[in-house]
N, C-alpha and C. Protein backbone atom coordinates (compact mmCIF):
# COMPACT_ATOMS: atom_id res chain seq x y z
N UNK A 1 -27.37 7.01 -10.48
CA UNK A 1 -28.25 7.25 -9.36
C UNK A 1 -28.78 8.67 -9.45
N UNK A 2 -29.88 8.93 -8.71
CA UNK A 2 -30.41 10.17 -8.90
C UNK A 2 -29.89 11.21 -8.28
N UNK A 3 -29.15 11.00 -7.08
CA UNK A 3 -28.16 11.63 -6.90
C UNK A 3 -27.16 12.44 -7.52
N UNK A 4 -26.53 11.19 -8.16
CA UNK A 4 -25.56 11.73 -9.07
C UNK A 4 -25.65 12.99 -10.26
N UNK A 5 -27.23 12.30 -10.67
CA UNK A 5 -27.77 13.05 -11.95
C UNK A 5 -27.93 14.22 -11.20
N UNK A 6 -28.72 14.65 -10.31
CA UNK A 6 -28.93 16.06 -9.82
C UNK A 6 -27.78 16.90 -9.18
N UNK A 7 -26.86 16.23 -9.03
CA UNK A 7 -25.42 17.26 -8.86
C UNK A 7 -24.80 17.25 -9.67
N UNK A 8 -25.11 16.91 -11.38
CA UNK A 8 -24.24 16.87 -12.52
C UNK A 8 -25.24 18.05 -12.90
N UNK A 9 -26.53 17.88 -12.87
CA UNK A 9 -27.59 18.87 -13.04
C UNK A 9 -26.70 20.55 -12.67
N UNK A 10 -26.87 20.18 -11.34
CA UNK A 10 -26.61 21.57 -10.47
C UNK A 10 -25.56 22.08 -11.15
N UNK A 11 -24.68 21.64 -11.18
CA UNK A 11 -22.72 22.05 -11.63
C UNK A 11 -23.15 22.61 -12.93
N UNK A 12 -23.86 22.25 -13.63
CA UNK A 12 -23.64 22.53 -15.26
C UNK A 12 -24.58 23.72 -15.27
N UNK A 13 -25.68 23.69 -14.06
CA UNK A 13 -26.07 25.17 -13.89
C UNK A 13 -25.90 26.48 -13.37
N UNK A 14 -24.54 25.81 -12.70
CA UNK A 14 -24.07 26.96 -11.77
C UNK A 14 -22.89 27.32 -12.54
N UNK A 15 -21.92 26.37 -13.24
CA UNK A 15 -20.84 26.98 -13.84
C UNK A 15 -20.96 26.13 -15.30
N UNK A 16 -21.44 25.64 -15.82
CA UNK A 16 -21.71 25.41 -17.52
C UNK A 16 -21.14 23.93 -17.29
N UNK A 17 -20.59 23.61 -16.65
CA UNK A 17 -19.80 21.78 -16.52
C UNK A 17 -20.29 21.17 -15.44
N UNK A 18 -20.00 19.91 -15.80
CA UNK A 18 -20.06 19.20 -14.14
C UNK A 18 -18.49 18.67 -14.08
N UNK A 19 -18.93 18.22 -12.99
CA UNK A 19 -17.38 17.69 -12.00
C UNK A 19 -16.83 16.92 -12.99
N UNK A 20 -17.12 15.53 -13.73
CA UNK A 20 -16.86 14.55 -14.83
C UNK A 20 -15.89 15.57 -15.74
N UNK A 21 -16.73 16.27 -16.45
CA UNK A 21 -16.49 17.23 -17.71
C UNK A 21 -14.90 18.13 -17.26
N UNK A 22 -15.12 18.84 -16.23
CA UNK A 22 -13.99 19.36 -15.58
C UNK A 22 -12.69 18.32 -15.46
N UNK A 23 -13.14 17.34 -14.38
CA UNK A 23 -11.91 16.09 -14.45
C UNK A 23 -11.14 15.71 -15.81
N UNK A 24 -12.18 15.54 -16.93
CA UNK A 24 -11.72 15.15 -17.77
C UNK A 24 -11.07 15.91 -18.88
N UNK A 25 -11.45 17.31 -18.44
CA UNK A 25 -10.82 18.30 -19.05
C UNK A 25 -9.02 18.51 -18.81
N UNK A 26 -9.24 18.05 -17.47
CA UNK A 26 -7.65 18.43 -16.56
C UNK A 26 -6.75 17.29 -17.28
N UNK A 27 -7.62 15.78 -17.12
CA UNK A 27 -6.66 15.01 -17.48
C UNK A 27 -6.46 15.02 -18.75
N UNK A 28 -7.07 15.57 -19.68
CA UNK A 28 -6.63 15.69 -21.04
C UNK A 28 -5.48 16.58 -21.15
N UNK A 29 -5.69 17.91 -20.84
CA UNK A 29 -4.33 19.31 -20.52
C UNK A 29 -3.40 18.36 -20.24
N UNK A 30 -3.63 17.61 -19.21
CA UNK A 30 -1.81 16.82 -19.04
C UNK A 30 -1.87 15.67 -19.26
N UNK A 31 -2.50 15.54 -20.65
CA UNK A 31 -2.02 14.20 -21.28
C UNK A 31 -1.95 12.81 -20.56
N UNK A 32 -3.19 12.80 -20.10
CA UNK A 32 -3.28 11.26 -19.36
C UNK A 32 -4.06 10.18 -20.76
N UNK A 33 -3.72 9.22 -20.26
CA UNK A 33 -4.36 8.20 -21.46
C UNK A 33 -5.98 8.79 -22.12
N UNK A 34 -6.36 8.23 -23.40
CA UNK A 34 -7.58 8.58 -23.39
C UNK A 34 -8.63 7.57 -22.54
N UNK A 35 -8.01 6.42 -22.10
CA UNK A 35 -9.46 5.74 -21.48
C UNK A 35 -9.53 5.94 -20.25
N UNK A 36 -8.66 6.41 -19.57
CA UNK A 36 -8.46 7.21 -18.40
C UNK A 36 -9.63 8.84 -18.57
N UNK A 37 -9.38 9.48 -19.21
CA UNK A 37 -10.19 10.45 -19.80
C UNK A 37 -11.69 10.06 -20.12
N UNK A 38 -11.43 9.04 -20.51
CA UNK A 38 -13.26 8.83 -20.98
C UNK A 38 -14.01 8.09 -19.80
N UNK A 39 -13.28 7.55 -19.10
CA UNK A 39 -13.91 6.79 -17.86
C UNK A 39 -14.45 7.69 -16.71
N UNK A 40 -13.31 8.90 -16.44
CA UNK A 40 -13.45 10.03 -15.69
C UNK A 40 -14.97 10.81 -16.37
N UNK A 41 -14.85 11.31 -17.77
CA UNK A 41 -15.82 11.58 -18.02
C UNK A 41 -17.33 11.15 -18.43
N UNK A 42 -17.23 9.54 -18.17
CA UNK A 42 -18.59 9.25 -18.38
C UNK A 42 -18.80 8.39 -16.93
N UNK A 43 -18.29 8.31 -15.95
CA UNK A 43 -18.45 7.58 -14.66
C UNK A 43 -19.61 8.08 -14.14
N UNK A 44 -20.60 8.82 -14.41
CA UNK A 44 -21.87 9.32 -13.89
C UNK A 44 -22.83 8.36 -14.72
N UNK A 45 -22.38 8.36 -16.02
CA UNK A 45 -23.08 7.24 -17.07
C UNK A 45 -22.23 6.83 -18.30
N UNK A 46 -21.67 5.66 -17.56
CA UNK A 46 -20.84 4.71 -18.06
C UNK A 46 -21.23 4.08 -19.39
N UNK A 47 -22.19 3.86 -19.13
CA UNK A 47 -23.24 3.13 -20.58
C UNK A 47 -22.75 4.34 -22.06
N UNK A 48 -22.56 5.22 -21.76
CA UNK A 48 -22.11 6.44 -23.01
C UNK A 48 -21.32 6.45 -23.34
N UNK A 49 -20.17 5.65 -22.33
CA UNK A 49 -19.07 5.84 -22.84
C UNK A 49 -18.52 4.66 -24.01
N UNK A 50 -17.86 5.27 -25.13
CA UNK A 50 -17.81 4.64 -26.68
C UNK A 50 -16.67 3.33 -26.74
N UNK A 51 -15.52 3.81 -25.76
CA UNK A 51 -14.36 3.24 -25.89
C UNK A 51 -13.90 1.92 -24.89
N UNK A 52 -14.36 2.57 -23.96
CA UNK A 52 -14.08 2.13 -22.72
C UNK A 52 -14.72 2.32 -21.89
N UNK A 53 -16.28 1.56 -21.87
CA UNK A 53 -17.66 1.10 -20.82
C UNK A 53 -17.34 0.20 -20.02
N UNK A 54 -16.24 -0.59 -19.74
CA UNK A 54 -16.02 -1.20 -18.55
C UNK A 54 -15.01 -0.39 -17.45
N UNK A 55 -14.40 0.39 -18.13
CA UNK A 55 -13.47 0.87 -17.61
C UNK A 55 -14.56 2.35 -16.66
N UNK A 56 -15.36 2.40 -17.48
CA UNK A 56 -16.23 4.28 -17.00
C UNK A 56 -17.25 3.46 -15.78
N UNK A 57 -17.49 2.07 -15.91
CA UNK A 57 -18.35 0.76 -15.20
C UNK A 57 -17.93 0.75 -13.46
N UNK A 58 -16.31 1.00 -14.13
CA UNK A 58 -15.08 0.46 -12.70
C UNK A 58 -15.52 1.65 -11.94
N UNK A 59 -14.91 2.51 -12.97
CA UNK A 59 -15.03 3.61 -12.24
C UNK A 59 -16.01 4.57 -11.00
N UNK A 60 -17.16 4.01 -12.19
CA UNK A 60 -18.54 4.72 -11.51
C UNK A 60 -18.94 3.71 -9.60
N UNK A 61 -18.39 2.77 -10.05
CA UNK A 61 -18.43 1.44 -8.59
C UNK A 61 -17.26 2.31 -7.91
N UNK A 62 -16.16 2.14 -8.00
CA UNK A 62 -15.24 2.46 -7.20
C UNK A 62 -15.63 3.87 -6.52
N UNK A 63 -16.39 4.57 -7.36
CA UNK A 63 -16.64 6.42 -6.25
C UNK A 63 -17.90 5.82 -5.16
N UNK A 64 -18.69 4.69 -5.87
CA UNK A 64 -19.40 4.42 -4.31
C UNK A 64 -18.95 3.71 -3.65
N UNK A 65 -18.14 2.41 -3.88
CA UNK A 65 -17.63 1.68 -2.70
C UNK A 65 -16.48 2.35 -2.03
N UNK A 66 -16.25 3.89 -2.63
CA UNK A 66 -15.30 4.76 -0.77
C UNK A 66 -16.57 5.26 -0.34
N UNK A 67 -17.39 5.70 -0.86
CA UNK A 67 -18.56 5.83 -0.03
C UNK A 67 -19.38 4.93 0.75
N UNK A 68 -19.32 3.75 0.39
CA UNK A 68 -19.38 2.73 1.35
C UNK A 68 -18.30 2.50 2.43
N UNK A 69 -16.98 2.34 2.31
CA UNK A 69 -16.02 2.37 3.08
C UNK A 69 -15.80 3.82 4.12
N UNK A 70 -16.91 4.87 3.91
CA UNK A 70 -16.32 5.66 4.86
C UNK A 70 -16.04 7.05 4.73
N UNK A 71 -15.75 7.03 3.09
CA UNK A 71 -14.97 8.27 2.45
C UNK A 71 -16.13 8.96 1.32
N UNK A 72 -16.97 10.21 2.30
CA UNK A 72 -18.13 10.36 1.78
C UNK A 72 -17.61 11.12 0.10
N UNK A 73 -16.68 12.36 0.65
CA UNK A 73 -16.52 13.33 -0.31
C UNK A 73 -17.09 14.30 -0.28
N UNK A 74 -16.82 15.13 -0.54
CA UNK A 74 -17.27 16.67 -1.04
C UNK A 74 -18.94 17.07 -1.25
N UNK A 75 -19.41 15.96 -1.79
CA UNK A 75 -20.33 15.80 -2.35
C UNK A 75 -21.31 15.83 -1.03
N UNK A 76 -21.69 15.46 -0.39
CA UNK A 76 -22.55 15.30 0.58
C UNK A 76 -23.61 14.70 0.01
N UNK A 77 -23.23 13.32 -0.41
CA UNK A 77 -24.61 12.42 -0.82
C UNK A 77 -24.85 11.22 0.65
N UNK A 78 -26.15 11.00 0.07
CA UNK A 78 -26.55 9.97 1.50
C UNK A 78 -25.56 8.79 1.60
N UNK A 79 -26.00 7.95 2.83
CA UNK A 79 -25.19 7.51 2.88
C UNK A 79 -24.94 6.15 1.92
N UNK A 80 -24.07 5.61 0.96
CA UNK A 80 -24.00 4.57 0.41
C UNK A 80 -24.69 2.90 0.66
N UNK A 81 -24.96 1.77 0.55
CA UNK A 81 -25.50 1.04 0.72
C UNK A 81 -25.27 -0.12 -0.03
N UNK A 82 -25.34 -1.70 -0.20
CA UNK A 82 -24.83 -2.38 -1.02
C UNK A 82 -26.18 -2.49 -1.84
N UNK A 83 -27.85 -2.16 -1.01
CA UNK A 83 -28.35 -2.13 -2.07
C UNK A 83 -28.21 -1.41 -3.56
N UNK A 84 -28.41 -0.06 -2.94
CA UNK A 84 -27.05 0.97 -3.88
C UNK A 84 -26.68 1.11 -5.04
N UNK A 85 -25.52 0.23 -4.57
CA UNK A 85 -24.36 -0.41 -5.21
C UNK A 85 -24.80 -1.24 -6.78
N UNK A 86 -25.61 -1.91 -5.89
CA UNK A 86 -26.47 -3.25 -7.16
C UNK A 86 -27.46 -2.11 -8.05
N UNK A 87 -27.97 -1.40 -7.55
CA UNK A 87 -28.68 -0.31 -8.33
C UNK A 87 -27.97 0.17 -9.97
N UNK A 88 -26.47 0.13 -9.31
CA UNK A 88 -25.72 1.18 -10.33
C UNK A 88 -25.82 0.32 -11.61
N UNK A 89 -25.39 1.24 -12.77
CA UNK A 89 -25.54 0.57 -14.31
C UNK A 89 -24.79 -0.57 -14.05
N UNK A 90 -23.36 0.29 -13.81
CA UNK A 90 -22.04 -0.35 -13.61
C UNK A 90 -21.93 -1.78 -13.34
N UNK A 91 -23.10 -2.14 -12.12
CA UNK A 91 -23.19 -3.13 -11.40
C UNK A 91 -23.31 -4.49 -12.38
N UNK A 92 -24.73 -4.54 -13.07
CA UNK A 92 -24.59 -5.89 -13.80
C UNK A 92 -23.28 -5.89 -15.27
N UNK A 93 -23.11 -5.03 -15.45
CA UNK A 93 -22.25 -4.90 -16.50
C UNK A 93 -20.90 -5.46 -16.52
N UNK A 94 -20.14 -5.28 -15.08
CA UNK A 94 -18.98 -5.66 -14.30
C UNK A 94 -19.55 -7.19 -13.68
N UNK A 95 -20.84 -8.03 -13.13
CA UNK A 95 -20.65 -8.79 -12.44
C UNK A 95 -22.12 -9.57 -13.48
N UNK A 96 -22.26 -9.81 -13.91
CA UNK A 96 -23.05 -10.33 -15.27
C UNK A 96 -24.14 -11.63 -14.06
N UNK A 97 -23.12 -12.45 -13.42
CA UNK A 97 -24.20 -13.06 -12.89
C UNK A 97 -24.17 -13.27 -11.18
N UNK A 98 -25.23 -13.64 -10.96
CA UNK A 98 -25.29 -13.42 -8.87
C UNK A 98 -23.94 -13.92 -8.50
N UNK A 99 -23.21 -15.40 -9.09
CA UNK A 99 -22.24 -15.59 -8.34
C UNK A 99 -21.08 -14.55 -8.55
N UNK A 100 -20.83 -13.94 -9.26
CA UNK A 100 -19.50 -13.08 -9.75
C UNK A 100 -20.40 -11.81 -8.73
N UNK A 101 -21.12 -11.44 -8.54
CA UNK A 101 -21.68 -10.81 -7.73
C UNK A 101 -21.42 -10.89 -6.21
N UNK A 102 -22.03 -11.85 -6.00
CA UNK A 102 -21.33 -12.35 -3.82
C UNK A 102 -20.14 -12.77 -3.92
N UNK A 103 -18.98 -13.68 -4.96
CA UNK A 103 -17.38 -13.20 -4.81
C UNK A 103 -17.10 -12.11 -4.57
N UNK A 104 -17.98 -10.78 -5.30
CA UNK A 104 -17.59 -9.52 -5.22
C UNK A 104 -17.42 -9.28 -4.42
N UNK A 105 -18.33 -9.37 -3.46
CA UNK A 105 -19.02 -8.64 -2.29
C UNK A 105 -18.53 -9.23 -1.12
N UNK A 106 -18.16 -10.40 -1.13
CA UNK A 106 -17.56 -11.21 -0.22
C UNK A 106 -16.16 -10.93 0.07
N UNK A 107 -15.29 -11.18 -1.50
CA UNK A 107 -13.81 -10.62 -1.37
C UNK A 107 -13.64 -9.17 -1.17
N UNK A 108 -14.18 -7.83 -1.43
CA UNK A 108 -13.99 -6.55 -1.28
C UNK A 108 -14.39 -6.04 0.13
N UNK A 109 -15.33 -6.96 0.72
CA UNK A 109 -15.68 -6.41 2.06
C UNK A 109 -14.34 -5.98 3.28
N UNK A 110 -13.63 -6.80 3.25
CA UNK A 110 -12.78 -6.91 4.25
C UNK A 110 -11.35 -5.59 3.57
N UNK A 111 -11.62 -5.65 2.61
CA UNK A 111 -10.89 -4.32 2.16
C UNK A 111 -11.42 -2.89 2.63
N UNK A 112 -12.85 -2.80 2.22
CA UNK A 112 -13.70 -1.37 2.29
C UNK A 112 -13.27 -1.52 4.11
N UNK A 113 -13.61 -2.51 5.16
CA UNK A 113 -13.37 -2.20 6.27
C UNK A 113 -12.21 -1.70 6.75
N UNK A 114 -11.22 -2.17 6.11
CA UNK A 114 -10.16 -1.68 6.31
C UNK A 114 -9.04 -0.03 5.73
N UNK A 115 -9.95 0.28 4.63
CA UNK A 115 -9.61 1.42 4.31
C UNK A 115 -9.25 2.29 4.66
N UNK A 116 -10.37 3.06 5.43
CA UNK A 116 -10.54 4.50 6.13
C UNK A 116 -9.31 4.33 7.44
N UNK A 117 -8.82 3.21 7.75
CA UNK A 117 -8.07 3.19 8.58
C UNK A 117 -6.17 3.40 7.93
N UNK A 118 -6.39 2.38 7.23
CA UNK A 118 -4.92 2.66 5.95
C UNK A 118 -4.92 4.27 5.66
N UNK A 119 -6.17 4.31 4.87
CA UNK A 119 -5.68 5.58 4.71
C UNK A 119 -5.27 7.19 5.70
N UNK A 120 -6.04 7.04 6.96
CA UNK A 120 -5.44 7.86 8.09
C UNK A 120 -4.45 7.57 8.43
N UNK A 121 -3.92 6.55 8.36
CA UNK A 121 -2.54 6.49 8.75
C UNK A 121 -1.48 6.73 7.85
N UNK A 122 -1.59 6.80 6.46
CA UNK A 122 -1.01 7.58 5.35
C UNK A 122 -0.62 9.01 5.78
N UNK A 123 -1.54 9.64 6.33
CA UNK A 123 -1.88 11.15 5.98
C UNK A 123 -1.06 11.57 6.99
C-alpha cells in the first residue's frame, strides 16, 4: 500500500533503514529462524521475498487485520478497511479464489471483533 511504501520511504531517510530492515536485523542478532527473518523483512513487499512469500504474504495481512481489529500502531496510518485488505499483494496470493476469500472473511471476522477486548484484558 502506499502507505506503507511512504513510511519505509521516510525511515530510510531519516535513519538509513526502515522498520522491516531494523526488525529483521534484531531477529537475526538473536537467532530467530531465517523465515521468520525474511517474512519480517519483506512484509512491506512480500512478492521479494525468495524463501518464504507466503509466509512475508501472512505476515504483511496480519499487520492490517490488527489494524482492522482496532490496534492502529505507532504508525498512524488511516484507518484499515476490508477493501484494503483485498488491495494487498498478500491478498490474492494467500486466498487464490473469491470462495477461499469470503471463508476468510467470514471465519476471521468474529475474531478481529473480539480482539482489542482479549487483549485489554491481558494487560
Amino acid at each position: 500500500m502506499a502507505d506503507e511504501y511512504e513510511e519505509s520511504r521516510l525511515e530510510k531517510n531519516l535513519v538509513g533503514l526502515d522498520h522491516a530492515q531494523l526488525g529483521a536485523y534484531y531477529l537475526h542478532k538473536n537467532n530467530l529462524p531465517t523465515e521468520i527473518i525474511e517474512s519480517t523483512l519483506q512484509h512491506i513487499t512480500p512478492w521479494a521475498a525468495t524463501d518464504h512469500p507466503t509466509l512475508a504474504s501472512a505476515t504483511q495481512l496480519a499487520s492490517h487485520l490488527a489494524r482492522l481489529a482496532g490496534m492502529p500502531g505507532i504508525e498512524k496510518f488511516p484507518e484499515t478497511t476490508w477493501d484494503t485488505i483485498t488491495q494487498l499483494d498478500s491478498w490474492p496470493n494467500l486466498f487464490p479464489d473469491e470462495g477461499q476469500q469470503q471463508h476468510f472473511r467470514d471465519t476471521i471476522r468474529p475474531t478481529l471483533d473480539s480482539l482489542p477486548f482479549f487483549l485489554q484484558t491481558m494487560v
